[in-house]
Protein backbone atom coordinates (compact mmCIF):
# COMPACT_ATOMS: atom_id res chain seq x y z
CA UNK A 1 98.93 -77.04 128.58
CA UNK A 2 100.94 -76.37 131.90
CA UNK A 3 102.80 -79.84 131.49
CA UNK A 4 103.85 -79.39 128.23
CA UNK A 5 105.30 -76.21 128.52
CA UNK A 6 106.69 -77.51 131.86
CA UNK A 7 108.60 -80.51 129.52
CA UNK A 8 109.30 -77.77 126.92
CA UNK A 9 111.19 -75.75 129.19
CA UNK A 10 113.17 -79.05 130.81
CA UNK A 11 116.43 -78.42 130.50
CA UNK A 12 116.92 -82.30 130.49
CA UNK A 13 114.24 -83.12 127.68
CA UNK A 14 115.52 -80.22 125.74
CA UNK A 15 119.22 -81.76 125.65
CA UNK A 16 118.20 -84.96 124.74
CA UNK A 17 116.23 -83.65 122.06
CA UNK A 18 119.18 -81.56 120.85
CA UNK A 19 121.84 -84.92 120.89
CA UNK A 20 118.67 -87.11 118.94
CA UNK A 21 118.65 -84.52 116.63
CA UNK A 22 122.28 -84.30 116.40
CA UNK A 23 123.00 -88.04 115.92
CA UNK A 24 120.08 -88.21 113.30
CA UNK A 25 121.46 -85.35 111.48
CA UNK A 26 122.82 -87.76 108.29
CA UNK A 27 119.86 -90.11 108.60
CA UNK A 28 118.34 -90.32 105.09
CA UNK A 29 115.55 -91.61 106.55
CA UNK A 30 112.60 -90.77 108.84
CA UNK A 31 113.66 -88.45 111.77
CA UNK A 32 112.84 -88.66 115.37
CA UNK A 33 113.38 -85.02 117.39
CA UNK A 34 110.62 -82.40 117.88
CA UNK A 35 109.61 -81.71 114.63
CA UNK A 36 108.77 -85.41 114.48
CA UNK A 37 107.19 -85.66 117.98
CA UNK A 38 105.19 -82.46 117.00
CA UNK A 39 103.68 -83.64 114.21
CA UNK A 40 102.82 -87.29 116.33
CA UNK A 41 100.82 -84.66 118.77
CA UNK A 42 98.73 -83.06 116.11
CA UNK A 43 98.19 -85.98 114.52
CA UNK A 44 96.90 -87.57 117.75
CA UNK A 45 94.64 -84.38 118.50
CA UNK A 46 92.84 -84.96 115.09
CA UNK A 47 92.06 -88.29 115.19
CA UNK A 48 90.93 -87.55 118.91
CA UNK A 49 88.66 -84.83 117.94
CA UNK A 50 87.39 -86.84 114.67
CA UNK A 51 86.49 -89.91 116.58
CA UNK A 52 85.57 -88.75 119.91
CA UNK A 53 86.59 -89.30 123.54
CA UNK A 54 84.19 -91.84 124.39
CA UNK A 55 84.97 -93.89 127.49
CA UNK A 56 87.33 -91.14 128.82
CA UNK A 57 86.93 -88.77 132.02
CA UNK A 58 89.55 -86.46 130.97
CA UNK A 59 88.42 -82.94 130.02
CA UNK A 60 89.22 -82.10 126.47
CA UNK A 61 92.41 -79.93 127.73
CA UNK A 62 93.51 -82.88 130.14
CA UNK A 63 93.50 -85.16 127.13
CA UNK A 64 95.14 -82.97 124.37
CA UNK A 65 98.04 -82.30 127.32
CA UNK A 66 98.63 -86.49 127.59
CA UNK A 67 98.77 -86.65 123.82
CA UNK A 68 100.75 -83.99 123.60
CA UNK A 69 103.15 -85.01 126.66
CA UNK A 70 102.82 -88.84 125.35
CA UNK A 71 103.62 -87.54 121.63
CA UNK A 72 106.91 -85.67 122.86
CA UNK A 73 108.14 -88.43 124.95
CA UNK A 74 107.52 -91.15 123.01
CA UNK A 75 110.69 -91.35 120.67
CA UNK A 76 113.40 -90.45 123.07
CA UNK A 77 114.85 -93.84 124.08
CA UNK A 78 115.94 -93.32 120.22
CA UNK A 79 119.25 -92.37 122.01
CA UNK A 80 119.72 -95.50 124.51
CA UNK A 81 118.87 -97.75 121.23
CA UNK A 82 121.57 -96.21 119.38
CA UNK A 83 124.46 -96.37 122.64
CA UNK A 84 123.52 -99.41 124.51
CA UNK A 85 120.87 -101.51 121.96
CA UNK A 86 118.02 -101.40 124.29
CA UNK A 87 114.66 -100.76 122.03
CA UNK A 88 113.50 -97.55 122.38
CA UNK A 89 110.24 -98.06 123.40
CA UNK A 90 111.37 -99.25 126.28
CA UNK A 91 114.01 -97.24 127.35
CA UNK A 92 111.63 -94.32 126.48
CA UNK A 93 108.85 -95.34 129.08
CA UNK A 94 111.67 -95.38 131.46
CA UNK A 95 112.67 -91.92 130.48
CA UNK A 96 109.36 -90.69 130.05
CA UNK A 97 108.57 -91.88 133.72
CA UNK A 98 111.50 -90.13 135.16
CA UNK A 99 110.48 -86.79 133.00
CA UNK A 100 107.27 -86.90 133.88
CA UNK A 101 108.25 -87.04 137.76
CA UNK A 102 110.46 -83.86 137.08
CA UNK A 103 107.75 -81.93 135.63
CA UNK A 104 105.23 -83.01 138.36
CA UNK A 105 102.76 -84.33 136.16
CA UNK A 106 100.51 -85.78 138.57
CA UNK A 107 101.26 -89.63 139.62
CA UNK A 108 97.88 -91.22 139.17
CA UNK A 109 97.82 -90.17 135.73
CA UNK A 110 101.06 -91.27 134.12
CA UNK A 111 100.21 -95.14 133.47
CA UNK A 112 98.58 -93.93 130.20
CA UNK A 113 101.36 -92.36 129.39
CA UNK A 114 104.21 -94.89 130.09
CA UNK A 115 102.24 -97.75 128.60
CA UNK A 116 101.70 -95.58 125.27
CA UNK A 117 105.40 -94.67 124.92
CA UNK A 118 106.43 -98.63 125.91
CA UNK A 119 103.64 -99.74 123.73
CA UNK A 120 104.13 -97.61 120.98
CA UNK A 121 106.20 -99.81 118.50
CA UNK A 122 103.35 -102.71 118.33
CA UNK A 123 104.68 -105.35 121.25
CA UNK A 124 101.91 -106.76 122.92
CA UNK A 125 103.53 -106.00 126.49
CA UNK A 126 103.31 -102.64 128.08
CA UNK A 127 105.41 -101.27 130.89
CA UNK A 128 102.95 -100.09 133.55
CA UNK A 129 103.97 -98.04 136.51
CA UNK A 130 105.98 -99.47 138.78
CA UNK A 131 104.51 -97.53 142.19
CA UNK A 132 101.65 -98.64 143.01
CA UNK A 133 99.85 -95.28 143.20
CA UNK A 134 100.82 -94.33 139.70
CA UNK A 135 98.74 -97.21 138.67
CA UNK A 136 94.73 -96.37 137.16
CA UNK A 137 92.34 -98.88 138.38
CA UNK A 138 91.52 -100.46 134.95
CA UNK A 139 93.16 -102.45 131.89
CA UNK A 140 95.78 -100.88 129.79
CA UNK A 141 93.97 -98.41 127.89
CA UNK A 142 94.65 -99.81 124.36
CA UNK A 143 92.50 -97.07 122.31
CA UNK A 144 95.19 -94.49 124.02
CA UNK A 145 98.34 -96.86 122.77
CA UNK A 146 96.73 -97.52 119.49
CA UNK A 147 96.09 -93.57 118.96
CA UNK A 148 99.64 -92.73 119.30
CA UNK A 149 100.65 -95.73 117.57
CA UNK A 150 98.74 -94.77 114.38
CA UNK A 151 99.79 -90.76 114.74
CA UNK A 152 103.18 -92.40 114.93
CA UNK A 153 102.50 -93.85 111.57
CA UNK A 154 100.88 -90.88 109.88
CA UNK A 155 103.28 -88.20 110.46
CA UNK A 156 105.53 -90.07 108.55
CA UNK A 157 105.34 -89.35 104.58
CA UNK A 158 106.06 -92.48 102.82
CA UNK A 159 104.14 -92.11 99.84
CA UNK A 160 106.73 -89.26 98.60
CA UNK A 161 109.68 -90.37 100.26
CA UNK A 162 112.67 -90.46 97.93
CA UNK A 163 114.30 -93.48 99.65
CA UNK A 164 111.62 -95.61 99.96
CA UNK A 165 113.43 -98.19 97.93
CA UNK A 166 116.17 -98.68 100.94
CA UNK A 167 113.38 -98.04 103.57
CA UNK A 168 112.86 -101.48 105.84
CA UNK A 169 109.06 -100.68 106.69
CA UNK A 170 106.67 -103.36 105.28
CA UNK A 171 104.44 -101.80 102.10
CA UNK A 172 101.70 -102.76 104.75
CA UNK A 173 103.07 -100.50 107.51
CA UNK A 174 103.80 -97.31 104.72
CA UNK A 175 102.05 -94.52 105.04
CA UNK A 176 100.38 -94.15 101.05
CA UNK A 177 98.75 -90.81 101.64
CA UNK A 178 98.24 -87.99 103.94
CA UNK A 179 95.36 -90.11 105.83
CA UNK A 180 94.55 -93.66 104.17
């Protein structure tokens, strides 16, 4: 996973990780830095493997690396939320986008990427690419958004939280067990 150790080893990533983490540090609730982002990735890579690539042209490699890469991106425009009120999803594609470029992940395969991370959070709208030959000649892959959406979901541990009383997810959106 060249790309992922690439971001790992970011020293930009790596800070921004460190100042989530950091700002999150009294949050009673569900976190958002690595160990979070980490479990999103695993998560991801199970419910790939269990239900198959179908439809894909990615070796299985190629795809763990954007789950993994989508996974650790996907949660840092936590930090422009929390300074300037933008939602995160979408100040995370355009972080993403720029972190992506930096570890030269290759161009005609970010769209996936940035539309998971800006799509992430449920909206309907998806921030693709803006350079033309970043784009992938098809629709927005919505089985891709939907994975990491639902990872998103399961690494979180509702169903023994100990402020789930004060927690403002629906009872629909909780996680109730380790896979429900």
């Amino acid at each position: 996973m060249k790309y992922v150790n690439r971001l790992l080893q970011e020293t930009e990533y790596l800070q921004m990780i460190k100042e989530l983490e950091q700002k999150e540090k009294e949050r009673i609730f569900c976190g958002h830095g690595l160990s979070h982002a980490l479990d999103v990735a695993r998560i991801g890579w199970i419910l790939a493997l269990e239900r198959g690539r179908e439809g894909t042209k990615e070796s299985g490699e190629a795809f763990k690396e954007k789950i993994y890469l989508t996974a650790l991106l996907h949660d840092l425009g936590r930090l422009q939320e929390m300074k300037h009120g933008i939602p995160h999803h979408r100040a995370g594609a355009a972080l993403a986008g720029e972190l992506l470029e930096q570890i030269q992940y290759p161009r005609k395969e970010r769209n996936d990427i940035l539309e998971a991370v800006s799509g992430h959070r449920g909206e309907q709208q998806v921030i693709p690419a803006s350079d033309s030959e970043c784009r992938i000649e098809q629709k927005s892959n919505i089985d891709f958004i939907n994975l990491i959406k639902e990872a998103d979901n399961r690494s979180r541990n509702c169903f023994c939280c100990s402020v789930q009383e004060g927690c403002n997810w629906s009872e629909e959106r909780r996680n109730q067990g380790i896979f429900w």
